[in-house]
N, C-alpha and C. Protein backbone atom coordinates (compact mmCIF):
# COMPACT_ATOMS: atom_id res chain seq x y z
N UNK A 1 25.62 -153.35 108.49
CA UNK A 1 24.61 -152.32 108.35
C UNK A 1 24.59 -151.42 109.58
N UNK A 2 24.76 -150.17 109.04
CA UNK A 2 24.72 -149.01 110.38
C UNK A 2 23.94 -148.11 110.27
N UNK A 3 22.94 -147.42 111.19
CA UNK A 3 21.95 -146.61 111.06
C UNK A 3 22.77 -145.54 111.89
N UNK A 4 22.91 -144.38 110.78
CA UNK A 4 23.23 -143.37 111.96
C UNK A 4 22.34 -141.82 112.16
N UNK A 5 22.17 -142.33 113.48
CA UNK A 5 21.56 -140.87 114.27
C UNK A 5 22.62 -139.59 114.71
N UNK A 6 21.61 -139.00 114.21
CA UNK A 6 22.88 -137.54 114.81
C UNK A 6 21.36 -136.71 115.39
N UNK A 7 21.15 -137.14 116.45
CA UNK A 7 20.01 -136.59 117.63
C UNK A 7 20.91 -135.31 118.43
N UNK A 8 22.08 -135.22 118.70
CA UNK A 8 22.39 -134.49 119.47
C UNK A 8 22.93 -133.43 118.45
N UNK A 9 23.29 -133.97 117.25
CA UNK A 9 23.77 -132.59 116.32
C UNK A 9 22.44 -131.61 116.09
N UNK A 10 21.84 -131.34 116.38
CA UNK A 10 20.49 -130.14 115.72
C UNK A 10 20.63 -129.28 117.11
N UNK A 11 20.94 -129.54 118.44
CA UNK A 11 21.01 -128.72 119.22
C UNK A 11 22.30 -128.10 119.84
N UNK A 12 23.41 -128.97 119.38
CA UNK A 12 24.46 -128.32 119.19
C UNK A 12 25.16 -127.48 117.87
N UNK A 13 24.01 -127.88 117.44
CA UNK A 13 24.19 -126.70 116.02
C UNK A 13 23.59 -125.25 116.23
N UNK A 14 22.57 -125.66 117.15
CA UNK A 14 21.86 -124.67 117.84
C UNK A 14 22.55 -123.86 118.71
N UNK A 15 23.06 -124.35 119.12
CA UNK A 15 23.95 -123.41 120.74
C UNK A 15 24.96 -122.87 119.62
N UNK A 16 25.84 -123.63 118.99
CA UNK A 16 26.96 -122.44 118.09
C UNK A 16 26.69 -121.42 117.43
N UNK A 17 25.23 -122.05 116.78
CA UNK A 17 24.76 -120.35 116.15
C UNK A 17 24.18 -119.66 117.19
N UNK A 18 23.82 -119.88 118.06
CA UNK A 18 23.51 -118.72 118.81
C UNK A 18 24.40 -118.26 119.75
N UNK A 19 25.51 -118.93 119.47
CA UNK A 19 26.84 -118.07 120.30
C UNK A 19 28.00 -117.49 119.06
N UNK A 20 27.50 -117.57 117.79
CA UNK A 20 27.58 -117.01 116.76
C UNK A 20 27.05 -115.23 116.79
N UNK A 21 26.34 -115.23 117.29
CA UNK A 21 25.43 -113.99 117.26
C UNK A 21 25.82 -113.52 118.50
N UNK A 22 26.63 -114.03 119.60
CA UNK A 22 27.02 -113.12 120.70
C UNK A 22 28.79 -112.88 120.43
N UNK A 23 29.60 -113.63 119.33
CA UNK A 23 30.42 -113.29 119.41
C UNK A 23 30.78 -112.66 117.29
N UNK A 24 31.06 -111.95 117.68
CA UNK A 24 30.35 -111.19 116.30
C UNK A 24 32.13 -110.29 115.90
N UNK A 25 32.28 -109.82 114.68
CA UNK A 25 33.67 -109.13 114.63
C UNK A 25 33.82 -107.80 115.42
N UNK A 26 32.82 -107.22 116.02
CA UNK A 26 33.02 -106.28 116.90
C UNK A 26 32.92 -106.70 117.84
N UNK A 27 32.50 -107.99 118.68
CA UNK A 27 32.86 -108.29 120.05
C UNK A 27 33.79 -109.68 120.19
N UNK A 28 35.03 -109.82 119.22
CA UNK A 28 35.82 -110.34 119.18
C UNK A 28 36.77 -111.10 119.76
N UNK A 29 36.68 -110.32 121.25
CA UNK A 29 38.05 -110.55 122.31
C UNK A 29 37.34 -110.45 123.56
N UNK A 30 36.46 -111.11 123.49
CA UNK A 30 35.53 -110.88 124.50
C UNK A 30 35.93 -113.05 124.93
N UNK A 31 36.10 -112.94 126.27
CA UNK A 31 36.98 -114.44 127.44
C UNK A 31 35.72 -115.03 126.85
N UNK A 32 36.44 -116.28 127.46
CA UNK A 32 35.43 -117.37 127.05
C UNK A 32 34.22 -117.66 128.27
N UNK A 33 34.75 -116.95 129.48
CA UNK A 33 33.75 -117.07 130.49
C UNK A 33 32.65 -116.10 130.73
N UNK A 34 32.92 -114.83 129.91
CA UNK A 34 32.17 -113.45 129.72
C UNK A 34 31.16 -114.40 128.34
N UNK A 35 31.62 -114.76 127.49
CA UNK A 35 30.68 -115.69 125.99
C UNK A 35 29.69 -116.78 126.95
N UNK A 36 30.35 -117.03 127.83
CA UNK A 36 29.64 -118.24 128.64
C UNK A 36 28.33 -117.46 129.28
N UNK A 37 28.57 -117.09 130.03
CA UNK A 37 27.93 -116.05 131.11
C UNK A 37 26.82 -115.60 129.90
N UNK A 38 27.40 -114.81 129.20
CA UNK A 38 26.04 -114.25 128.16
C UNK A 38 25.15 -115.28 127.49
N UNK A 39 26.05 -116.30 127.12
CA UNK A 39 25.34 -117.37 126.82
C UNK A 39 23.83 -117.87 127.63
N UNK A 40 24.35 -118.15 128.85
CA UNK A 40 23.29 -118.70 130.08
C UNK A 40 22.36 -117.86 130.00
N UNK A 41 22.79 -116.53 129.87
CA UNK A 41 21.39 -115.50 130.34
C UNK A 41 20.71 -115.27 129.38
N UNK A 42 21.11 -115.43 127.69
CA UNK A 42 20.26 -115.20 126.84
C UNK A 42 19.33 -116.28 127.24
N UNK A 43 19.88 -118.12 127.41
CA UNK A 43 19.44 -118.98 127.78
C UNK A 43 18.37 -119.04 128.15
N UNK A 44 18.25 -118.16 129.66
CA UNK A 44 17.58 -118.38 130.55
C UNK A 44 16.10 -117.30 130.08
N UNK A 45 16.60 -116.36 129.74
CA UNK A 45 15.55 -115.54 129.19
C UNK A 45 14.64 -115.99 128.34
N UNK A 46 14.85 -116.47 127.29
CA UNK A 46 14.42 -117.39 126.43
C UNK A 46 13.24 -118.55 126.74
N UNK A 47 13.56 -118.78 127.95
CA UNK A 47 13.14 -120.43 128.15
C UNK A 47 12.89 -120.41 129.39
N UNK A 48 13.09 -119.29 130.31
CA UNK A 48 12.44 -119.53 131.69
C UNK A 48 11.17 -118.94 131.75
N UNK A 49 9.91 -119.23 132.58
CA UNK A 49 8.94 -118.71 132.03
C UNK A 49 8.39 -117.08 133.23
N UNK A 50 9.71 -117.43 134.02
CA UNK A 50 9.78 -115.84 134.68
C UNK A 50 9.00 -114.99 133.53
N UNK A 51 9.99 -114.53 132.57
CA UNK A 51 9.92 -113.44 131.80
C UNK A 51 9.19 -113.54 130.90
N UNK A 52 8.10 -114.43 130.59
CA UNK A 52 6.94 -114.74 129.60
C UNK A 52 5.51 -114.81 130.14
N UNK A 53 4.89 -114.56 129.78
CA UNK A 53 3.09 -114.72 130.27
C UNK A 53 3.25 -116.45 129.80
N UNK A 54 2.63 -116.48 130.56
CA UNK A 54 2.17 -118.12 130.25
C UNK A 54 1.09 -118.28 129.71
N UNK A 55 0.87 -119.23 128.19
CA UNK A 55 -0.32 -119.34 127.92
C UNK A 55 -1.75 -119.64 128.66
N UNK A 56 -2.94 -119.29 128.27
CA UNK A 56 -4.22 -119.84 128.73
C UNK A 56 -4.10 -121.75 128.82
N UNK A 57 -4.60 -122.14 129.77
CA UNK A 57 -4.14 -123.23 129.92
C UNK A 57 -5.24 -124.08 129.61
N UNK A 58 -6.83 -123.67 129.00
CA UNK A 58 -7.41 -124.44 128.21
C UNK A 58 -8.57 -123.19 127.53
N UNK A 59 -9.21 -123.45 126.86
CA UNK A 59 -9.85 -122.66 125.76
C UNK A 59 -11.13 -121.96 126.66
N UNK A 60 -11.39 -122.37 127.92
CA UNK A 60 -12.40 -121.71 128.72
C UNK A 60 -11.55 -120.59 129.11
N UNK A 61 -10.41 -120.92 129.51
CA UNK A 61 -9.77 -119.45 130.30
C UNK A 61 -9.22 -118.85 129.36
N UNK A 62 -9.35 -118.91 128.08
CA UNK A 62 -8.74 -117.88 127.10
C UNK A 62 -9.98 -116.65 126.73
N UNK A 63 -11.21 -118.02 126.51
CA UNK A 63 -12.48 -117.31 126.52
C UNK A 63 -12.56 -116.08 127.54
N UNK A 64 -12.59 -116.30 128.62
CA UNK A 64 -12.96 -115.21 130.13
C UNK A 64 -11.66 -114.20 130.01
N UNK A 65 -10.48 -114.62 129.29
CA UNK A 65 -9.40 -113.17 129.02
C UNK A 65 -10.08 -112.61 128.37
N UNK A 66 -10.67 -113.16 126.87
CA UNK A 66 -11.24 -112.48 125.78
C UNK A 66 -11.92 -111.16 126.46
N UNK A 67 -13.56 -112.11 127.07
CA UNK A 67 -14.14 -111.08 127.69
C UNK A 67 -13.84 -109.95 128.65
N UNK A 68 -12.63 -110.35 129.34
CA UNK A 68 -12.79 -109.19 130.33
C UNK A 68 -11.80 -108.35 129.29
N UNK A 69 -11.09 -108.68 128.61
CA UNK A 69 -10.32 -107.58 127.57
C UNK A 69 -11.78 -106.82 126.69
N UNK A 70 -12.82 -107.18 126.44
CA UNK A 70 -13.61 -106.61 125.56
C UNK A 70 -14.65 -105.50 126.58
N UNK A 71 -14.71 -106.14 128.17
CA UNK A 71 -15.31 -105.23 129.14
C UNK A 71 -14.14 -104.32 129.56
N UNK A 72 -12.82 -104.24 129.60
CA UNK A 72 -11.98 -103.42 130.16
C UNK A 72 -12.05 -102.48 128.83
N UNK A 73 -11.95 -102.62 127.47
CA UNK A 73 -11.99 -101.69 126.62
C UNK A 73 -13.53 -100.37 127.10
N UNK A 74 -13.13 -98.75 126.26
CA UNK A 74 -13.93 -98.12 126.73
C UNK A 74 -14.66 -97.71 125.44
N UNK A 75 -15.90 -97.12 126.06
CA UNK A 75 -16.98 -97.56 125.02
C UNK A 75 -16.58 -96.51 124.29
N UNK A 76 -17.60 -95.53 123.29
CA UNK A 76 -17.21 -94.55 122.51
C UNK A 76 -17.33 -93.40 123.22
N UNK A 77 -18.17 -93.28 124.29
CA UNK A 77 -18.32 -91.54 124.69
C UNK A 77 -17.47 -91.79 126.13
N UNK A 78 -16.97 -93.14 126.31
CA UNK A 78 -15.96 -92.60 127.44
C UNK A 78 -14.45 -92.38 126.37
N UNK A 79 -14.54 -92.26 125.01
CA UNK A 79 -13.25 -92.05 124.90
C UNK A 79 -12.91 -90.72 124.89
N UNK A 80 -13.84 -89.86 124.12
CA UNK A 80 -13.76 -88.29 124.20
C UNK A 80 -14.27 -87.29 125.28
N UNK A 81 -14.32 -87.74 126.27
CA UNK A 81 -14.89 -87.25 127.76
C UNK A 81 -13.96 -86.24 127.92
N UNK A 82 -12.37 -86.10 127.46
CA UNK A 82 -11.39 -85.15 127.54
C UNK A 82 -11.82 -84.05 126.27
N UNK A 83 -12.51 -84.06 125.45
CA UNK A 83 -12.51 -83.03 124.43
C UNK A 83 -13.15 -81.79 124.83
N UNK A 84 -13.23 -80.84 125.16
CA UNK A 84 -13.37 -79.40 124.98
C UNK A 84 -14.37 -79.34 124.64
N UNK A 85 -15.80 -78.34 124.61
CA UNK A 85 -16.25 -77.33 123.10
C UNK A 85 -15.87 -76.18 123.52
N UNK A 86 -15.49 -75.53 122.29
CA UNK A 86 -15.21 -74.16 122.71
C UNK A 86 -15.87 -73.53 121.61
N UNK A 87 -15.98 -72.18 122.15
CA UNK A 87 -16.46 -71.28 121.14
C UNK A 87 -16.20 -71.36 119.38
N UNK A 88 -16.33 -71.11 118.51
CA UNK A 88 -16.19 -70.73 117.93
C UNK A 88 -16.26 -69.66 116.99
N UNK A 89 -14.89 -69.34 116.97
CA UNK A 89 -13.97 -67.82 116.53
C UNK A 89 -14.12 -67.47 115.21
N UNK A 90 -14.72 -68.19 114.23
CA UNK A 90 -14.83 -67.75 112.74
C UNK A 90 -15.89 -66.41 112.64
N UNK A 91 -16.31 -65.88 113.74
CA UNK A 91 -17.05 -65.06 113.19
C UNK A 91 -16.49 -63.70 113.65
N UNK A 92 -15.01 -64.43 114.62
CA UNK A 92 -14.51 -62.58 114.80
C UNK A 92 -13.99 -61.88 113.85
N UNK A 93 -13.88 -61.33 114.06
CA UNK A 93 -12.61 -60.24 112.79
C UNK A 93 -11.11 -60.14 113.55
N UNK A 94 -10.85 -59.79 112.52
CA UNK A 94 -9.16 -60.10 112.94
C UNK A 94 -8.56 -58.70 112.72
């Protein structure tokens, strides 16, 4: 009786298709160390959290984003503070 795991096949199925999508029939002839290289950096982009906001790290500090996003919004008469009146011309003649 043999139980077999294939734990490591779902993420190496993973990495081929997504080096599927960097090597494509128009980028064909592209080295295996240039596929590599692009590889890492999609990688890293992906999954480093440099380049991501990091979630609220419990439901109080999502709360206090909420609010200060609802106090940074502007009310209604600071939105048209840029509008004009001007005369109006319907009664000249032309």
């Amino acid at each position: 009786d043999y139980i077999s795991i294939m734990a490591s096949l779902v993420s190496s199925e993973h990495e081929f298709s997504t080096a599927a999508l960097t090597i494509t029939k128009c980028h064909n002839h592209l080295k295996g160390d240039i596929v590599e290289a692009i590889q890492v950096l999609c990688m890293l982009y992906n999954h480093d959290p440099m380049f991501h906001e990091p979630p609220p790290s419990s439901a109080l500090e999502f709360e206090i984003e909420e609010k200060n996003t609802v106090a940074a919004e502007p009310t209604s008469t600071e939105e048209f503070d840029w509008i004009l009146d001007l005369p109006d011309d319907s009664d000249v003649e032309a």
